[in-house]
Protein backbone atom coordinates (compact mmCIF):
# COMPACT_ATOMS: atom_id res chain seq x y z
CA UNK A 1 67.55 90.01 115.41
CA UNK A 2 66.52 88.03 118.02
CA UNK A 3 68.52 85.01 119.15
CA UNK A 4 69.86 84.54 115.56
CA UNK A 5 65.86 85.45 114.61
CA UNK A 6 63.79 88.29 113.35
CA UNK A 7 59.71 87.39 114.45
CA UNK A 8 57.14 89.00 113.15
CA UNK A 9 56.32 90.79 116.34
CA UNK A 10 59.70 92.17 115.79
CA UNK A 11 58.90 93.90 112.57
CA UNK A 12 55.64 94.94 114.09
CA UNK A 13 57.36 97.69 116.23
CA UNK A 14 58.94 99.28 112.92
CA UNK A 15 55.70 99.16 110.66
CA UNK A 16 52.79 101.92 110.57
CA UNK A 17 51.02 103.54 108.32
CA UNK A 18 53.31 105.09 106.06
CA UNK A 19 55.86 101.71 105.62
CA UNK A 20 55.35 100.91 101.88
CA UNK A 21 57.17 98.30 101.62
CA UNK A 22 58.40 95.10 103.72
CA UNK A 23 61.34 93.60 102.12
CA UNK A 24 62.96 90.60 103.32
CA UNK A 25 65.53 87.33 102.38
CA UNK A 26 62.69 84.24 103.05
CA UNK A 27 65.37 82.50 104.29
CA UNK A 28 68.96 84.20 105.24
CA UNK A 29 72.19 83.98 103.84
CA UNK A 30 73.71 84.10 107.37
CA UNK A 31 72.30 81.63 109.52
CA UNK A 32 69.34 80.78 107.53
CA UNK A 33 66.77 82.25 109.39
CA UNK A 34 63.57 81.15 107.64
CA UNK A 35 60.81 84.49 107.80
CA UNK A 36 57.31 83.92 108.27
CA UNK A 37 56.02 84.96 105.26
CA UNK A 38 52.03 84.61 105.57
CA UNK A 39 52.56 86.31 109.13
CA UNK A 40 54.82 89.28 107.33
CA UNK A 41 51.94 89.28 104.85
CA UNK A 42 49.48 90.14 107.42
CA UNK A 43 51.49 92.95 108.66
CA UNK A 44 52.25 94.71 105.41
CA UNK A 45 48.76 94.65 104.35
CA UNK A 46 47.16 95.14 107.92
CA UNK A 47 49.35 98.67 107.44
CA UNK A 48 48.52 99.22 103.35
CA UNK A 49 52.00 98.03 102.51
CA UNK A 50 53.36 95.44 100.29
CA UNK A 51 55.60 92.39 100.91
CA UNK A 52 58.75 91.23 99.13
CA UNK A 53 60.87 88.40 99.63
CA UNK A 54 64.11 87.04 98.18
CA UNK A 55 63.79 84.02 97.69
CA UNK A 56 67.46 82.39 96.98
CA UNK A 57 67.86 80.50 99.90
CA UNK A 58 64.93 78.57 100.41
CA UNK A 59 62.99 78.14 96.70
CA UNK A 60 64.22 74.57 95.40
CA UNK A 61 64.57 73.33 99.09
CA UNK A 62 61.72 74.14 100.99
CA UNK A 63 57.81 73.97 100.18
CA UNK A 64 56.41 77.55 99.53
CA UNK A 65 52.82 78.43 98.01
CA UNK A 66 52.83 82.10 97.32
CA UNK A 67 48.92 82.53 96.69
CA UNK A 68 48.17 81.03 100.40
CA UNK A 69 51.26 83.30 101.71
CA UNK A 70 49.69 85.95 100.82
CA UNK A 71 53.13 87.49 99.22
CA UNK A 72 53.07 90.35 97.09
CA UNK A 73 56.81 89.92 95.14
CA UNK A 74 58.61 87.35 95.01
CA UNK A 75 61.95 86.46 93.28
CA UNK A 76 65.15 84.44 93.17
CA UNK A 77 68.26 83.19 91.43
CA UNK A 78 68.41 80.00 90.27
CA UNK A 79 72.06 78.96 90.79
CA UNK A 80 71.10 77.62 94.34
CA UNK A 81 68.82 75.00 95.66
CA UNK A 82 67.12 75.27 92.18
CA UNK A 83 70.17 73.85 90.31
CA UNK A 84 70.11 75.91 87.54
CA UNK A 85 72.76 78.19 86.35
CA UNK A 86 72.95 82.30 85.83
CA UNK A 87 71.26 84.29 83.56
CA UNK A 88 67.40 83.26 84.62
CA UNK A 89 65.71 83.92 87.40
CA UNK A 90 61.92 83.66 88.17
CA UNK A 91 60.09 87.00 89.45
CA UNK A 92 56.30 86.76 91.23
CA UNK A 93 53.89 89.63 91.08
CA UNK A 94 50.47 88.95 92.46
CA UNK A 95 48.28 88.81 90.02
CA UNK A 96 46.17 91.49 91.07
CA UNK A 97 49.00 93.73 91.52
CA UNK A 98 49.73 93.47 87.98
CA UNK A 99 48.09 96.96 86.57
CA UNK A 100 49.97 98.69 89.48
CA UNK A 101 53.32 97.10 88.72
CA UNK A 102 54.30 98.71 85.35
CA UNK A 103 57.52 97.88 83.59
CA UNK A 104 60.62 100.76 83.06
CA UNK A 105 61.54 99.78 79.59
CA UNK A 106 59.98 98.49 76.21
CA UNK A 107 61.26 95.91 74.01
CA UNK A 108 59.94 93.67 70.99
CA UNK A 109 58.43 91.24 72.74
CA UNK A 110 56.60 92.89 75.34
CA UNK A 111 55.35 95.21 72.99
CA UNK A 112 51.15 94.58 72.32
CA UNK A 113 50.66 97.21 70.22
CA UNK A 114 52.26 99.83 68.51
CA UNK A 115 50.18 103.14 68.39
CA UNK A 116 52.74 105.18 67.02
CA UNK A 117 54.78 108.42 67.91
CA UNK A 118 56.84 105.85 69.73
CA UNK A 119 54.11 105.05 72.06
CA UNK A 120 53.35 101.39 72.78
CA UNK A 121 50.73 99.38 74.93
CA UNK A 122 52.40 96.71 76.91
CA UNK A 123 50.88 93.40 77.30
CA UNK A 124 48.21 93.22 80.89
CA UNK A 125 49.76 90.29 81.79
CA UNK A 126 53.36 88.76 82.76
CA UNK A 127 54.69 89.38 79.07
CA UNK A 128 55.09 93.02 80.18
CA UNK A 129 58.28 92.30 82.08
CA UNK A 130 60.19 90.11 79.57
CA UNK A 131 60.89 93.06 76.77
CA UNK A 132 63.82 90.69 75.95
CA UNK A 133 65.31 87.86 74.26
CA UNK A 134 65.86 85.36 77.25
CA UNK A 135 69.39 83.26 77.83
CA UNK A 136 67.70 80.16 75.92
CA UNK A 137 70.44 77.81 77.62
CA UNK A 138 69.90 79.22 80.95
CA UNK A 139 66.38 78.49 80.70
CA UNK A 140 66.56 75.06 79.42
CA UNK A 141 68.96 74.13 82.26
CA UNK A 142 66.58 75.76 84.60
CA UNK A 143 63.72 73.70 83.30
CA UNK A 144 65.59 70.35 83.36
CA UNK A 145 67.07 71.06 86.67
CA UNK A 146 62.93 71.63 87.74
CA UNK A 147 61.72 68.86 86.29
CA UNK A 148 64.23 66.94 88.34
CA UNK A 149 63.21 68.21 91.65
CA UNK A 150 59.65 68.56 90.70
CA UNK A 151 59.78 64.34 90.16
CA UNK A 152 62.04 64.01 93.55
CA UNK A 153 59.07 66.76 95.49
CA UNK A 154 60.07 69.78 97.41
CA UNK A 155 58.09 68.68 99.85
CA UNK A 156 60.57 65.40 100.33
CA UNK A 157 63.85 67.72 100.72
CA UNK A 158 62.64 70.16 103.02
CA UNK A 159 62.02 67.27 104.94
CA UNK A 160 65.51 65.65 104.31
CA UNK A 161 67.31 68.69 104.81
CA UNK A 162 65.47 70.09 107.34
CA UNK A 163 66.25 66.87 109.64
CA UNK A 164 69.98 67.22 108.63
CA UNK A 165 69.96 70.97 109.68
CA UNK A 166 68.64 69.72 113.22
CA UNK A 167 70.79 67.15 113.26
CA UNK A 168 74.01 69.50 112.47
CA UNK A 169 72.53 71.95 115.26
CA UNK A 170 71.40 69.77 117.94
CA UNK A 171 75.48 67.96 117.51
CA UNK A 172 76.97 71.50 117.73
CA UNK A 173 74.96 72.48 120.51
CA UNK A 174 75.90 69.56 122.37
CA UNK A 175 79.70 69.89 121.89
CA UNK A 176 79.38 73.70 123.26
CA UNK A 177 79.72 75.79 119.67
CA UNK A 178 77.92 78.77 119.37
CA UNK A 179 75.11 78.30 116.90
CA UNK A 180 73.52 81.58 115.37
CA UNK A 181 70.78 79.45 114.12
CA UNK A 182 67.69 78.94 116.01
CA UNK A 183 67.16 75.50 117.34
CA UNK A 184 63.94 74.54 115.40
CA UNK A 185 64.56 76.91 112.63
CA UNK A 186 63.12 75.11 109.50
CA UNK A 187 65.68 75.49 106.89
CA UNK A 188 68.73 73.39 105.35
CA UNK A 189 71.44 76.38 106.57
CA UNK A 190 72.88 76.34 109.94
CA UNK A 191 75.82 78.58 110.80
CA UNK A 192 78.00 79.14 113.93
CA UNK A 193 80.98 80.71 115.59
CA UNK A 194 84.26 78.41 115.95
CA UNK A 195 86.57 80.54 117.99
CA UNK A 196 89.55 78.74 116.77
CA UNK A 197 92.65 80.00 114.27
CA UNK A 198 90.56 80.82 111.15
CA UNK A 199 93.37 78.83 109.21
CA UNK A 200 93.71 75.91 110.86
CA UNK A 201 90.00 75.40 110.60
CA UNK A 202 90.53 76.05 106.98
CA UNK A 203 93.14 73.58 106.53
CA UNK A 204 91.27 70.61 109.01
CA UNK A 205 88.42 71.48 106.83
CA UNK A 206 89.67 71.04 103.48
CA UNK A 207 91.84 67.65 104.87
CA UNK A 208 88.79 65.74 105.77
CA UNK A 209 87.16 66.93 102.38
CA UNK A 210 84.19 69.31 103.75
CA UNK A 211 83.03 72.23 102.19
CA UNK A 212 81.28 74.42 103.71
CA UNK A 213 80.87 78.87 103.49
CA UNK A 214 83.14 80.56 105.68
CA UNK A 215 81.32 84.12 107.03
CA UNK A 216 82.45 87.27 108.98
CA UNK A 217 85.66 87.00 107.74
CA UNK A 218 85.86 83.80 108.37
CA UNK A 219 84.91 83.58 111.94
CA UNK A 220 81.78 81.74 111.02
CA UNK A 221 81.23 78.92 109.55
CA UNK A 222 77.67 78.33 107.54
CA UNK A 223 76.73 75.19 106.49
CA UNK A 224 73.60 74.67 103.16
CA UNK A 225 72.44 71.27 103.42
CA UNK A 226 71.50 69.90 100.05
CA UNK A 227 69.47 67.10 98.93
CA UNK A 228 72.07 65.30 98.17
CA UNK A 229 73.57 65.41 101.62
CA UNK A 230 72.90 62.44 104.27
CA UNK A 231 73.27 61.72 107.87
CA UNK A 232 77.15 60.57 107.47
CA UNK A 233 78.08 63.68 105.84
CA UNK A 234 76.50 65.69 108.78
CA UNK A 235 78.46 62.86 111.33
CA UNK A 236 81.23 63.69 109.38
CA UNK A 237 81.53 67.44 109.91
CA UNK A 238 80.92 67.20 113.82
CA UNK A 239 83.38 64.52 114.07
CA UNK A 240 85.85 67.61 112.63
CA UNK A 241 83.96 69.96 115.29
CA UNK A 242 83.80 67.85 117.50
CA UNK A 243 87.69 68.50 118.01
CA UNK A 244 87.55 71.97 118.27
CA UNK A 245 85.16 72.13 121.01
């Protein structure tokens, strides 16, 4: 990485002709690096390859349009941003990829026909990946929890959160932390290095009521800013900071 990022020029020096496959987190679980997809799109196809992304940290929180990315997979759990709970999680193929993509096991309801001799035709379109009963009460969390932040708008919290993220970073900056996220990184995740006792920044921490991920065993500190976050929580945390500084 570069400076807490990975550009796309940066991929460009590992990628030829014989790369199948570009696999990356959108946005990362350590400092929350946000990838340019559309631009990793480019690349991978540019060099017959395909592009995958992980989704996790970003879907629910920031504003994504797969079709205009470009993005060949694309996939996530749900217990994140997306509110949801385990046992469901969305999976993107594009849809002209769909005949290539097959599916590695059969089940009753992705079954289109039986043409006996045990040999099946799968449905041509997404039904070919669910052989399965799904986790009914997954799902219906999943869709309540959607409908929520569908009525809210992604586009409205990646704005929120993304301020708050600047916000945290500019504040730690300022006091003289070391931030591993980039300075105008657009995501809601911000992590950095406290060079203090790891358990006295536990315990200050969980006094003042602030949760927050601790990484590298425990030498980092990463913080997901959620929609229901605001400005005083973020004043909050650097005022705890603040005194380590």
């Amino acid at each position: 990485m570069r400076q807490g990022g990975a550009p796309v020029d940066a991929f460009a020096e590992h990628v030829d002709r014989q790369t199948r496959l570009i696999s990356v987190a959108w946005v990362s679980h350590q400092n929350g690096f946000r990838h340019d997809l559309a631009g990793l799109a480019d690349l991978a196809h540019s060099n017959g390859a395909y592009l995958y992304a992980d989704a996790i940290q970003g879907i629910g929180a920031l504003d994504v349009d797969v079709r205009s990315t470009g993005i060949d997979f694309f996939t996530a759990g749900t217990y994140k941003w997306l509110l949801g709970g385990y046992g469901v999680a969305p999976f993107y193929v594009r849809e002209e990829l769909l005949e290539r993509i097959g599916t590695d096991r059969f089940g009753s309801l992705n079954i289109a026909e039986e043409l006996g001799q045990h040999r099946f035709r799968v449905y041509d379109d997404a039904r070919k990946y669910g052989y399965a009963t799904m986790g009914f009460g997954s799902v219906f969390q999943l869709r309540a929890a959607l409908d929520y932040l569908l009525r809210v708008g992604v586009p409205n919290i990646e704005a929120h959160t993304v301020s708050l993220a600047q916000q945290l970073n500019t504040g730690l900056v300022g006091q003289g932390h070391d931030v591993w996220t980039p300075k105008d990184n657009r995501s809601p995740i911000v992590t950095f290095r406290h060079h203090r006792d790891i358990t006295l920044v536990r315990s200050t921490l969980e006094e003042a009521g602030i949760r927050i991920s601790f990484k590298a065993e425990g030498e980092e500190l990463r913080a997901g800013i959620a929609l229901f976050n605001n400005s005083d929580d973020i004043d909050k945390l650097l005022d705890v900071t603040g005194n380590w500084a």
